[in-house]
Protein backbone atom coordinates (compact mmCIF):
# COMPACT_ATOMS: atom_id res chain seq x y z
CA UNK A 1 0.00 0.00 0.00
CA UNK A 2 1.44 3.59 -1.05
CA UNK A 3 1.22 6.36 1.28
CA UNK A 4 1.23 8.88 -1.87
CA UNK A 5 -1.11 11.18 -3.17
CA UNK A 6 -1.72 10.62 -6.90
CA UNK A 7 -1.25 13.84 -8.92
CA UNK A 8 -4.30 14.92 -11.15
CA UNK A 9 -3.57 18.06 -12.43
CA UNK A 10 -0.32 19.24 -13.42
CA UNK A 11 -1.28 22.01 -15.95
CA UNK A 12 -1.63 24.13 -13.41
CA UNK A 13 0.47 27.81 -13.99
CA UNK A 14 1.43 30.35 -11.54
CA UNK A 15 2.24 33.80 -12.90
CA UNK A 16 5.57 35.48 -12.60
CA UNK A 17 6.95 36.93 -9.69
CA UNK A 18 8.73 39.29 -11.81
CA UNK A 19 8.22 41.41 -14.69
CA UNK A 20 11.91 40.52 -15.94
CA UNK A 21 14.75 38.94 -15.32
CA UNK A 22 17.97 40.72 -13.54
CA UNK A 23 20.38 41.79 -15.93
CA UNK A 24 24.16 40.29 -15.67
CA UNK A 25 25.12 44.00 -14.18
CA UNK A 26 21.85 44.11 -11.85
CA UNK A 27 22.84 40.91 -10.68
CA UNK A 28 26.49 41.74 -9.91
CA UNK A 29 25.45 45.08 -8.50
CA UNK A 30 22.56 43.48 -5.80
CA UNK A 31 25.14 40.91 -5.06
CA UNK A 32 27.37 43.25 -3.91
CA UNK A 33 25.13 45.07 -1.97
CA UNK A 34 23.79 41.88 -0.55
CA UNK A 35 27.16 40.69 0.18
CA UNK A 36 27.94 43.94 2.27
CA UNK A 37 24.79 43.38 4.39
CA UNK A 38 25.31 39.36 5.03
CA UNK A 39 27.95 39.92 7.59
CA UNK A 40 26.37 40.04 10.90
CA UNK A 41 28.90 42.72 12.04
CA UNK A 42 27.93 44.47 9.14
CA UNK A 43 24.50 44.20 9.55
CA UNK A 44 24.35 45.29 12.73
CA UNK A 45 26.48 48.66 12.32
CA UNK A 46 24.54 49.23 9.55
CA UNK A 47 21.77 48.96 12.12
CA UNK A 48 22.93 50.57 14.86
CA UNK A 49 23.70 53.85 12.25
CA UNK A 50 20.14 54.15 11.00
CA UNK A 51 18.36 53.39 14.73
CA UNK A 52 21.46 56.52 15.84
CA UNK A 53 20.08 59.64 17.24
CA UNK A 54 20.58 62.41 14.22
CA UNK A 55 20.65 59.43 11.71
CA UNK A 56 24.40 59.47 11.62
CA UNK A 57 26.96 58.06 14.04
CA UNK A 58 31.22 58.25 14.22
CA UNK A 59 33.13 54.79 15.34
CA UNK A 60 33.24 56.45 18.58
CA UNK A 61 29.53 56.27 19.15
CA UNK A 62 29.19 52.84 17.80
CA UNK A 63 32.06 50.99 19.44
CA UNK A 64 30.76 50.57 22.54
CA UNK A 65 27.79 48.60 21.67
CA UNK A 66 30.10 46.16 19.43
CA UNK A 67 32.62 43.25 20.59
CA UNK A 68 35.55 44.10 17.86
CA UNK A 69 38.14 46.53 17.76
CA UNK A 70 37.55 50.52 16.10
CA UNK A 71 40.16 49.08 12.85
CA UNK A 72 37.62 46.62 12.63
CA UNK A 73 34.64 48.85 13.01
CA UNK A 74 36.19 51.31 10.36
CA UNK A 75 36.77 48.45 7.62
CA UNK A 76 33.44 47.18 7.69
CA UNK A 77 32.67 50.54 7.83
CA UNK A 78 34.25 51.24 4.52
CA UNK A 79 32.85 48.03 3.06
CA UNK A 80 29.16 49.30 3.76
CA UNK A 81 30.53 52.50 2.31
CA UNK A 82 32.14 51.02 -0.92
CA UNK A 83 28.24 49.34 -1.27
CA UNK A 84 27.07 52.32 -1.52
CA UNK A 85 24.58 51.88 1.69
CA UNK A 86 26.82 54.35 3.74
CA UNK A 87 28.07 57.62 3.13
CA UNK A 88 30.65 59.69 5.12
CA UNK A 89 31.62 63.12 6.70
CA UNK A 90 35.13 64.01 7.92
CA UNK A 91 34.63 66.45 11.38
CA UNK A 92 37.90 67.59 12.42
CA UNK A 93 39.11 63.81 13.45
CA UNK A 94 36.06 62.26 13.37
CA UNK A 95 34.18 60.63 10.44
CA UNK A 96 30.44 60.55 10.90
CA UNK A 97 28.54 57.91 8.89
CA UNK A 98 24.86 57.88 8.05
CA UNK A 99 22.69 55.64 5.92
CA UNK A 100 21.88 56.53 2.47
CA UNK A 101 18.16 56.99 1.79
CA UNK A 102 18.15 56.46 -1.82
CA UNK A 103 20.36 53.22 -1.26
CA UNK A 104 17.54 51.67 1.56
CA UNK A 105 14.72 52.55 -0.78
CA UNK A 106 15.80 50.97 -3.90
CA UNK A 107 16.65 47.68 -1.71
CA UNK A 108 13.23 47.70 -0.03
CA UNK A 109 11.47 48.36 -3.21
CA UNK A 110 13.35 45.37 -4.93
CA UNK A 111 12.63 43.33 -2.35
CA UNK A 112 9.21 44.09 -1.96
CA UNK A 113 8.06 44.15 -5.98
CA UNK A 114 10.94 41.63 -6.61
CA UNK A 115 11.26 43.87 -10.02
CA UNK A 116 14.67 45.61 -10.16
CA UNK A 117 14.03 47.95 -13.13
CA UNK A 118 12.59 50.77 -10.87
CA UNK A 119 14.99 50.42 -8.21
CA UNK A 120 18.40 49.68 -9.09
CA UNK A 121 18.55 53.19 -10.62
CA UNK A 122 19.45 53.96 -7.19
CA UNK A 123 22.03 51.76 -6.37
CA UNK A 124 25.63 52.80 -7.15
């Protein structure tokens, strides 16, 4: 005796989740983005910068909250940065680091339509 459930109809068709396909560049571009953000130290200063009182924060403000050393903080820093998610502002010694709108629109939209053509735009 079989415990499976014969299949009757197999013509059935789900549309698209997508209006088109990701281009080879959109696809290398949202991978690097992606790749910035799937570091959990990353993720979290990336977090801790957009949550920050004034919407920007230094490595002074941050370091406290995070187990790694301020080299460390300032690399992933620049990663985030090079992504295009962060952007910077020397202060005498200090750089101050806030999110960039544009950047965590164009994500959210592409993750929420799943169609990159209106959003990537955005991204560097």
């Amino acid at each position: 005796m079989s415990n499976s459930i014969p299949l009757t109809d197999v013509t059935v068709r789900c549309s698209p989740l997508v209006r088109e396909p990701l281009s080879e560049g959109q696809s290398v571009d949202l991978a690097a983005v992606f790749k910035a953000l799937a570091d959990p130290i990353r993720l979290r200063l990336f977090s801790l910068i957009a949550s920050h009182e004034g919407g920007e924060a230094c490595v002074c403000d941050i370091s406290p909250t995070v187990d790694v050393s301020q080299p460390t903080i300032s690399h992933h820093l620049k990663v985030l940065k090079t992504a295009g998610l962060l952007e910077s502002e020397r202060r005498a010694s200090w750089v101050y680091y806030r999110v960039v709108p544009e950047a965590l629109s164009s994500l959210a939209g592409i993750l929420q339509s799943g169609d990159p053509a209106t959003s990537m735009e955005l991204l560097p």
